[in-house]
Protein backbone atom coordinates (compact mmCIF):
# COMPACT_ATOMS: atom_id res chain seq x y z
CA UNK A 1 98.00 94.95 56.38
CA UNK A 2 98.86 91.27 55.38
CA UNK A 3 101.44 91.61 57.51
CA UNK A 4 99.98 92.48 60.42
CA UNK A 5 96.71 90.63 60.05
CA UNK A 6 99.55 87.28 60.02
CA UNK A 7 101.19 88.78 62.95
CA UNK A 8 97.59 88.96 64.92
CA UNK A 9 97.25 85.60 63.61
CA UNK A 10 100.58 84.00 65.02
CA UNK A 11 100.14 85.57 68.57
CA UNK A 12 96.59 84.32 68.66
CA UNK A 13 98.11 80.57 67.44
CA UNK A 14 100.73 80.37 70.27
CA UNK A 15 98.18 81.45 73.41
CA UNK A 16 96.09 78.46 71.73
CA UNK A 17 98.75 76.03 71.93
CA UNK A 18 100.10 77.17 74.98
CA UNK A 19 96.12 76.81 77.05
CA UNK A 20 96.06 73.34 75.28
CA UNK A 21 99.17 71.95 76.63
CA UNK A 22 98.99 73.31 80.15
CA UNK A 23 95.05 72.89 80.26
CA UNK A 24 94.48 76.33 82.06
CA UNK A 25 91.97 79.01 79.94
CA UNK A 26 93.42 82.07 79.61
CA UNK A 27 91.34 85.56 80.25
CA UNK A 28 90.47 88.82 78.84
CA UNK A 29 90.89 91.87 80.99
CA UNK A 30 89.72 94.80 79.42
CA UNK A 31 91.56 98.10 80.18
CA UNK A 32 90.38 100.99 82.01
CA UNK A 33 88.35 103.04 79.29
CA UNK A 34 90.54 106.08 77.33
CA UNK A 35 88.86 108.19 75.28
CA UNK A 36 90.73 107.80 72.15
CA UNK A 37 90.00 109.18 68.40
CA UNK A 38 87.45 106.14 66.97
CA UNK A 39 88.75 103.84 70.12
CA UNK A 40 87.20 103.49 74.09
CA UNK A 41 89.19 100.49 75.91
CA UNK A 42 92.06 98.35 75.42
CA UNK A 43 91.74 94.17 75.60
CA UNK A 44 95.09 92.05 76.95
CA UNK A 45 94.68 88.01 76.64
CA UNK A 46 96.57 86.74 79.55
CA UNK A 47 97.29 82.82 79.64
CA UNK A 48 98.87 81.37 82.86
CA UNK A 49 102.02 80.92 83.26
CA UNK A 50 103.34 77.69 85.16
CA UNK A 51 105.31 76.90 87.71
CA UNK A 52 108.23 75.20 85.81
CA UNK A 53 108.66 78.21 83.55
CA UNK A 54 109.28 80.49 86.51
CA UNK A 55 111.72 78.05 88.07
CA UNK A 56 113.79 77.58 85.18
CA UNK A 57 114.35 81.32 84.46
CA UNK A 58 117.28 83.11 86.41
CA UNK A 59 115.63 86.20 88.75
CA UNK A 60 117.16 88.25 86.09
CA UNK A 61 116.36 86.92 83.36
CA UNK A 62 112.82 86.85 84.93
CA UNK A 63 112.87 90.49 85.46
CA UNK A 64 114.26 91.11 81.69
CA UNK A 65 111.16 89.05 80.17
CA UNK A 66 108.83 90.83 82.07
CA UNK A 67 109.87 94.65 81.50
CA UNK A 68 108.33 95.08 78.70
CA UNK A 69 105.67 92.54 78.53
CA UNK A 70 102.39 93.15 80.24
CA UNK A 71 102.00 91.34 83.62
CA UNK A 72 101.69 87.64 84.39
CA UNK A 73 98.73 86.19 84.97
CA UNK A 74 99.12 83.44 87.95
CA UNK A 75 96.39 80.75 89.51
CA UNK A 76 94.87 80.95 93.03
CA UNK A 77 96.80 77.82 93.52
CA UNK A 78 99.82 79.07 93.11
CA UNK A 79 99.57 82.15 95.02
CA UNK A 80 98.81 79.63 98.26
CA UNK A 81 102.17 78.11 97.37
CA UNK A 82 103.86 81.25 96.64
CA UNK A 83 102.72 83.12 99.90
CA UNK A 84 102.47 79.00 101.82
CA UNK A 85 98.92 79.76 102.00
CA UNK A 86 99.01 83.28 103.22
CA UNK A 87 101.18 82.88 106.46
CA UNK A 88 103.48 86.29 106.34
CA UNK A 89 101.42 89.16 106.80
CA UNK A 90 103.10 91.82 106.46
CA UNK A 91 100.31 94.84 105.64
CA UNK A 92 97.01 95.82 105.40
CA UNK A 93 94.89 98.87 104.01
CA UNK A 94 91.58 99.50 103.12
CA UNK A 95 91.07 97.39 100.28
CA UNK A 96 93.43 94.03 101.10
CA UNK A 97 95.99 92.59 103.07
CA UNK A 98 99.30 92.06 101.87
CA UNK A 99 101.57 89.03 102.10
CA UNK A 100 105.06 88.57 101.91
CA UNK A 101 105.54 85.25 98.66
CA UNK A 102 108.66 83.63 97.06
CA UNK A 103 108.88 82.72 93.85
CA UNK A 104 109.48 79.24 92.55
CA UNK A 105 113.03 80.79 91.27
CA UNK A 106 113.66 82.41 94.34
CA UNK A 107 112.25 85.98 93.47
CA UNK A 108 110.68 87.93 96.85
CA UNK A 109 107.23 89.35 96.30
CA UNK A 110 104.72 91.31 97.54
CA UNK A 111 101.13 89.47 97.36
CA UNK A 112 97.85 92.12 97.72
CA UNK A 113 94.77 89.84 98.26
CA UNK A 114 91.73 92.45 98.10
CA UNK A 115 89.00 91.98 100.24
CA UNK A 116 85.99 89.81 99.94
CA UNK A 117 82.50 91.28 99.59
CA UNK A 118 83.73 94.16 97.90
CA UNK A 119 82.84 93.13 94.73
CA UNK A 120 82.54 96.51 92.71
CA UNK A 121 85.42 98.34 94.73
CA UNK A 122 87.73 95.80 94.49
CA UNK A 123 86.87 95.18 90.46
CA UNK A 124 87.73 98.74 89.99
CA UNK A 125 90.87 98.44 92.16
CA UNK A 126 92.36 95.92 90.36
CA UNK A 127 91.60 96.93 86.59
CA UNK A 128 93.33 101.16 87.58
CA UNK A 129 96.33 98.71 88.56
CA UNK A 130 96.54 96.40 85.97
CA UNK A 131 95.99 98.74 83.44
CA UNK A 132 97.46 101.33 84.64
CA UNK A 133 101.00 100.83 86.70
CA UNK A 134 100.52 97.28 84.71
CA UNK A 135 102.20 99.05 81.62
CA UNK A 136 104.45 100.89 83.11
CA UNK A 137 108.58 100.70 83.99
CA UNK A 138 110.54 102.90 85.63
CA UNK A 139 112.97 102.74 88.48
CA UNK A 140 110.74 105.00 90.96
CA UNK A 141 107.71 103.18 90.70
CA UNK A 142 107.20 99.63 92.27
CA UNK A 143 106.85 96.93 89.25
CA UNK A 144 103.57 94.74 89.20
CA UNK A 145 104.87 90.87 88.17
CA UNK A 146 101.34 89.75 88.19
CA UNK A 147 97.89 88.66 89.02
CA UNK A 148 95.23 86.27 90.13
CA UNK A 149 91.57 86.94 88.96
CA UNK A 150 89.35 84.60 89.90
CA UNK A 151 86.17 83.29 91.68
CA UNK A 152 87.48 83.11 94.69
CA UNK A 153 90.85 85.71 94.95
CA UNK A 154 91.32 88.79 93.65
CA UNK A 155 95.41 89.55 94.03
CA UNK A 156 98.05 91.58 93.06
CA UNK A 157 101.74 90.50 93.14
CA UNK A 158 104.24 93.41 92.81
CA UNK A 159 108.04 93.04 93.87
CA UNK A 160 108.83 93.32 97.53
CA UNK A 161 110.48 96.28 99.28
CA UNK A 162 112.17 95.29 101.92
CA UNK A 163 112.20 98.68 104.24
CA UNK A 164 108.33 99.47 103.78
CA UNK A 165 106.33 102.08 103.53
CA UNK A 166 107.86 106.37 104.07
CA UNK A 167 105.14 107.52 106.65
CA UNK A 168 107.06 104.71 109.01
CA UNK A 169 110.04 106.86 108.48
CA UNK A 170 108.20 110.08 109.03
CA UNK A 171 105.90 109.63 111.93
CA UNK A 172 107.12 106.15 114.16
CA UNK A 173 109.00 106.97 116.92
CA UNK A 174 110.38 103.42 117.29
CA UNK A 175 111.80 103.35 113.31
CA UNK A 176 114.90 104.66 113.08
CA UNK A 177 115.20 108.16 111.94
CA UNK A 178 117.19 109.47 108.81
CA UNK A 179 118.83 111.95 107.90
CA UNK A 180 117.76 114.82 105.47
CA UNK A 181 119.99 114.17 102.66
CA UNK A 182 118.42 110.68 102.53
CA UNK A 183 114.72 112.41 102.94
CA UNK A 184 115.29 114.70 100.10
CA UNK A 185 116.45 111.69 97.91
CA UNK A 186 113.21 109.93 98.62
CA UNK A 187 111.64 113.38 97.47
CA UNK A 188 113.49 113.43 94.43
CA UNK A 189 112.84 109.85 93.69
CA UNK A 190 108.72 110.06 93.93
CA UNK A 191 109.16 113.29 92.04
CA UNK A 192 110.71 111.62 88.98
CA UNK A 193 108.21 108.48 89.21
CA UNK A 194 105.67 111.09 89.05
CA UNK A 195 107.02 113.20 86.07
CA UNK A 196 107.17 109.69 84.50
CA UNK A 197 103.29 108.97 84.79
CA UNK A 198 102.69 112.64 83.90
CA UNK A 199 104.79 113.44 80.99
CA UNK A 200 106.88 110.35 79.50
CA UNK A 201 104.38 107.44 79.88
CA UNK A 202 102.54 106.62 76.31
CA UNK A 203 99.36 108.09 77.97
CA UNK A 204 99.30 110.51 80.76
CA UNK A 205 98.23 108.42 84.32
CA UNK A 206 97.20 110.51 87.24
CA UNK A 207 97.79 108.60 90.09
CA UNK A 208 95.31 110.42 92.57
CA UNK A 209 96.75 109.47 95.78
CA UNK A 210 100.40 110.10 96.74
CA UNK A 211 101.18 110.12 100.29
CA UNK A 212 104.03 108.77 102.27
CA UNK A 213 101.92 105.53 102.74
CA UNK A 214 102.22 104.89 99.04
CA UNK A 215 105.80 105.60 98.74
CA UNK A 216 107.97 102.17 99.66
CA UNK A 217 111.03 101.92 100.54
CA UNK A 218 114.25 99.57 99.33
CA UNK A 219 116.71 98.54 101.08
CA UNK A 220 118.87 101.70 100.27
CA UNK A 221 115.98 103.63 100.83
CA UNK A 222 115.67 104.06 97.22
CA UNK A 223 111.86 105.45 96.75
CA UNK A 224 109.17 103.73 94.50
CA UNK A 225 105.73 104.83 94.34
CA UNK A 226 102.91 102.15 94.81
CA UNK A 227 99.19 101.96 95.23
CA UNK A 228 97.67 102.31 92.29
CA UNK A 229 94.14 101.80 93.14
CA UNK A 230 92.44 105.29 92.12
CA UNK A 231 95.13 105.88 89.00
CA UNK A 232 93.52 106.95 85.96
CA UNK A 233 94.77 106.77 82.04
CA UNK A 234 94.12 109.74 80.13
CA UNK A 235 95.24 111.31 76.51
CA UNK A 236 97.91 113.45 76.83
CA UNK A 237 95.62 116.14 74.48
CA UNK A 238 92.99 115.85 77.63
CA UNK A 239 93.12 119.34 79.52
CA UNK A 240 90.93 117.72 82.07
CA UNK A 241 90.59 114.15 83.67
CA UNK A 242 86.73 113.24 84.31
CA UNK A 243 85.95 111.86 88.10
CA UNK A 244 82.82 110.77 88.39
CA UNK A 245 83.89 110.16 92.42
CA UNK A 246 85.72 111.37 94.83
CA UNK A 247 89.50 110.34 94.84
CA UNK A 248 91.93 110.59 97.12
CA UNK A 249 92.91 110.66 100.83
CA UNK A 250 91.61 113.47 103.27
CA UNK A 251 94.54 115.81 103.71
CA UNK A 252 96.42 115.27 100.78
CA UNK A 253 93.81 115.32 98.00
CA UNK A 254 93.51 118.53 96.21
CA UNK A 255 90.46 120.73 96.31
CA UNK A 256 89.24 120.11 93.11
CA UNK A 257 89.18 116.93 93.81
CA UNK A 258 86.24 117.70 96.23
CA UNK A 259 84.30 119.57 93.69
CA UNK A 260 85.13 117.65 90.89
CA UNK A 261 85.79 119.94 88.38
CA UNK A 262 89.15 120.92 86.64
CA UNK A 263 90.99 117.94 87.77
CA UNK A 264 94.28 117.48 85.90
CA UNK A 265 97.87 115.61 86.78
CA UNK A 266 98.50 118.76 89.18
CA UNK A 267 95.87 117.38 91.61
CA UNK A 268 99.37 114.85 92.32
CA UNK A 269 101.36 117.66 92.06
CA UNK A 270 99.30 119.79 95.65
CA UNK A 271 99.49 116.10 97.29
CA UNK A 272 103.05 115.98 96.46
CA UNK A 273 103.40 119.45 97.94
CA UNK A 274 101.65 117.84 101.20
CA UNK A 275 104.63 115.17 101.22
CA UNK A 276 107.02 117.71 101.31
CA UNK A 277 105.99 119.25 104.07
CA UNK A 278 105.84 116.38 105.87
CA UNK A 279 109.40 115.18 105.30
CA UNK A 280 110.14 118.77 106.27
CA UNK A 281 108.61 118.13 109.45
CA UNK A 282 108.99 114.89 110.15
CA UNK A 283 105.11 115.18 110.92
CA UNK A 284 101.79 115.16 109.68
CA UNK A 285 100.23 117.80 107.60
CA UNK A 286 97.32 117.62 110.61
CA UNK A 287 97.62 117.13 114.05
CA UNK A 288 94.60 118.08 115.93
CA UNK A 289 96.57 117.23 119.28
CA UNK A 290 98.87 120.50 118.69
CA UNK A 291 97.68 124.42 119.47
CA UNK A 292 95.69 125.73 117.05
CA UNK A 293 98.08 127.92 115.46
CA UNK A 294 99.72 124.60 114.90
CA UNK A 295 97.57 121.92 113.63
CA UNK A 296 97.67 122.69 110.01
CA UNK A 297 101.17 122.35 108.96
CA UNK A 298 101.31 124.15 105.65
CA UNK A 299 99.97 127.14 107.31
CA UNK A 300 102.28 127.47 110.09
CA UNK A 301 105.25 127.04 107.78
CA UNK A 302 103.69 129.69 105.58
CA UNK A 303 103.95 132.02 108.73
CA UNK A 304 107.31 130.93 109.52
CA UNK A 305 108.35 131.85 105.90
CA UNK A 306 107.01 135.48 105.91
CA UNK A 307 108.08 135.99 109.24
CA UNK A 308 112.14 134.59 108.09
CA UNK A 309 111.91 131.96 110.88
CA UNK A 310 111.59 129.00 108.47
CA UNK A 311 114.49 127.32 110.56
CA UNK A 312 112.20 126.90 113.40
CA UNK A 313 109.41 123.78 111.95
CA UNK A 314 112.27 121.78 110.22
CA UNK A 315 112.72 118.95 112.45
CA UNK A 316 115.95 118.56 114.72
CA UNK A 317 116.51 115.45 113.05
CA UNK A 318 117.09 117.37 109.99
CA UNK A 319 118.34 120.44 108.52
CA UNK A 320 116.98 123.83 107.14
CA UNK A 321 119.31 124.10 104.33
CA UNK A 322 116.79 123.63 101.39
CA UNK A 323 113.12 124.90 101.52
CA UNK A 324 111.75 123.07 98.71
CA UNK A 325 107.80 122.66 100.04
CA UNK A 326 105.30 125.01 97.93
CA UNK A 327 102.13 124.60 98.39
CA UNK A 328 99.32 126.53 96.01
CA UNK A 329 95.35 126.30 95.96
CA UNK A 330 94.93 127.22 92.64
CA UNK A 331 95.96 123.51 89.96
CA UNK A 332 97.32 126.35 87.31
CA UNK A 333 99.76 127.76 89.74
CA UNK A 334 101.16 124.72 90.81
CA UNK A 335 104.56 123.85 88.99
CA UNK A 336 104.56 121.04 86.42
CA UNK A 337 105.91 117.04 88.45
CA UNK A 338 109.25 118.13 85.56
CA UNK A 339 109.73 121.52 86.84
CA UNK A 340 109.50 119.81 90.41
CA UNK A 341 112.16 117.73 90.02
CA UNK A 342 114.33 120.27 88.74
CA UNK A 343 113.51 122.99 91.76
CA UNK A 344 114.44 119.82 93.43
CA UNK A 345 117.90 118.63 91.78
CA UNK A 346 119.07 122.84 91.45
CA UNK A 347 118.35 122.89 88.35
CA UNK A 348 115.99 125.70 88.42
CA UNK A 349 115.76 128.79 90.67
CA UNK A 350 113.00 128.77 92.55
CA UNK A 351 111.34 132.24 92.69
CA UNK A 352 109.49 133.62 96.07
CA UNK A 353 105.76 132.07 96.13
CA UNK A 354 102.63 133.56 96.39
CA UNK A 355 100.30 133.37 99.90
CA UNK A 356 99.06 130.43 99.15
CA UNK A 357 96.15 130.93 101.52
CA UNK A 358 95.12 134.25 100.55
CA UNK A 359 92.06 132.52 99.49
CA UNK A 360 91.42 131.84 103.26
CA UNK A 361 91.92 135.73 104.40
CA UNK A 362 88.95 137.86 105.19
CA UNK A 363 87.76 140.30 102.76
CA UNK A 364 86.35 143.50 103.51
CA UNK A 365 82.92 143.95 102.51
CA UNK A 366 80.40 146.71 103.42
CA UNK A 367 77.79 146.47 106.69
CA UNK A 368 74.93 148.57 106.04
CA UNK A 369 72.46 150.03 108.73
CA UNK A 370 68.74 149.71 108.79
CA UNK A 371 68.65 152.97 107.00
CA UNK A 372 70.56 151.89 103.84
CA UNK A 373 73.62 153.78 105.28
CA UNK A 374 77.18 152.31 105.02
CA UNK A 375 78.59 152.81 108.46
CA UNK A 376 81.27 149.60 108.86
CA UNK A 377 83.71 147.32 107.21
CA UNK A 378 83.40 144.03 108.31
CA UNK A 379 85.45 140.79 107.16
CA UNK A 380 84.06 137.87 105.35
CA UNK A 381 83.81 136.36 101.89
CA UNK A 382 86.69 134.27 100.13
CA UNK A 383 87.50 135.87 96.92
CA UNK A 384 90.98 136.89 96.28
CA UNK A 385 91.91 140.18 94.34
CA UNK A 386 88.29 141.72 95.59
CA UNK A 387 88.46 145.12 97.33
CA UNK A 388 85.28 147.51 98.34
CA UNK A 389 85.88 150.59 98.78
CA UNK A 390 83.37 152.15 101.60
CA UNK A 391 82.21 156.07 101.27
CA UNK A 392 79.74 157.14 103.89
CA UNK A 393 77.08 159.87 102.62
């Protein structure tokens, strides 16, 4: 306990003398709440860091200072230096727009200013990041060097990925197109980052909304999962992840996430499932343009499956020699993001799936006349493993 309590004491000590001498306050960002035995939230004191420092230190030895520290806290002013006051645009999404920034020591980074006037949206934003991909390191998931949290910006600096973002690669006719060995390495790459968050992270994050827009790209085309906006920390003894609002993207979020109830890490693990089909396809899970019988991806491969003409929606561009995609309804018969990457790598044999959408076929039920007589079988309801038997008298 002494110890310790000197320990707390020296760390304390050097932020002190390091706000004194460079006359900048340092901050308290408190964690994202996890319910913990006796404990709710976690507090990080973050002090600036200048200039000078950054300069000095190789882009390696940068990187090695920073992997296992929690993320650097950097002024407004800088960021207009880093960025030369926000003059390389080179994104944009629904919370901020993100600039292309250089270092002092050279380093390439990716600035996220969130918006203005969203005040409580972009607060929330920026704490699931910082406290969530803020503590993590691992080669599939894009590192966060810092922050500014201030006044005036709100910003996120992560390192910079050269190629962009997957759903480029997937759906824009004027990128180049690759081929499918390369696609299913990006698959196995987001499928280890997310058996990191899931099972080998301290505390189990659920990131809430993987789609090929959140996957970026290196210049190998080495995969790294981003956009960590809606992630969520939770105990690893949790069955169940509370969300007290809707998460997610429209098309790849999982049904419980609509309902809220039951949600769990294999809400990533159905929008995962989404991802693979669209790699497979080289198209969107949705395309109201196309015939019916083809708007909804998943379903039409699910035909092509039971019919044995799987061959016929992989894309030209690619090649039918794996059929990795599963998708399930039900969270407790989707596969764990470990068993995924193993299905994925051969590891595992991967045994013939369940109709996925037998939740979606009509059930017979009984249509009774005026005169209490049953005298058809119509079709409705949803319930799986329901039969009615009907017996005229």
């Amino acid at each position: 306990m002494v110890l310790s309590f000197g320990a707390t004491v020296a760390v304390v000590y050097v932020v002190y003398r390091h706000v004194k001498k460079h006359d900048v306050p340092a901050i308290s960002i408190v964690a994202a709440s996890v319910k913990t035995a006796g404990s709710t939230a976690g507090t990080a004191l973050y002090a600036v860091v200048p200039d000078s420092q950054i300069r000095d230190a190789t882009v390696e030895g940068f990187l090695e200072k920073i992997g296992g520290d929690k993320p650097i806290r950097f002024t407004a002013r800088q960021l207009w230096g880093f960025t030369n006051n926000y003059s390389a645009r080179i994104g944009a999404g629904g919370s901020g727009v993100v600039y292309r920034g250089v270092l002092p020591n050279g380093l390439a980074v990716a600035v996220k200013r969130l918006h203005a006037g969203r005040e409580d949206g972009s607060s929330k934003e920026f704490m699931a990041e910082v406290s969530t991909i803020g503590r993590t390191h691992h080669v599939n998931l894009v590192r966060l060097f810092g922050f500014c949290f201030d006044a005036d910006v709100r910003a996120l600096v992560y390192e910079h990925m050269e190629r962009g973002a997957l759903d480029a690669y997937l759906f824009d006719s004027a990128v180049a197109a690759v081929g499918f060995p390369t696609l299913r390495g990006i698959a196995v790459g987001v499928a280890r980052g997310l058996r990191y968050l899931h099972e080998e992270c301290q505390q189990k994050i659920v990131h809430y909304d993987v789609k090929p827009g959140n996957v970026l790209l290196e210049v190998g085309l080495a995969p790294k999962v981003a956009g960590f906006g809606l992630a969520q920390l939770t105990n690893r003894a949790d069955t169940d992840a509370t969300v007290s609002v809707m998460r997610g993207t429209p098309g790849y979020a999982a049904p419980e996430l609509w309902m809220q109830v039951g949600v769990t890490e294999k809400c990533d693990v159905y929008s995962f499932g989404i991802l693979l089909f669209e790699i497979l396809g080289r198209r969107r899970n949705f395309d109201e343009a196309a015939p019916e019988s083809r708007r909804w991806f998943p379903k039409l491969v699910w035909t092509k499956y039971e019919c044995g003409e799987l061959a016929e929606v992989v894309d030209s561009r690619g090649s039918a020699e794996e059929e990795k995609g599963r998708e399930t309804q039900l969270p407790e018969a989707r596969p764990t993001m470990g068993s995924v990457v193993k299905m994925l790598e051969g590891e595992m044999d991967i045994p013939p799936p369940p109709n996925p959408f037998q939740h979606l076929m009509a059930v017979p039920e009984v249509a009774w006349t005026s005169n209490g007589r049953a005298s058809t079988i119509v079709g409705s309801g949803s319930r799986r493993d329901h039969s009615v038997v009907a017996v005229n008298s």
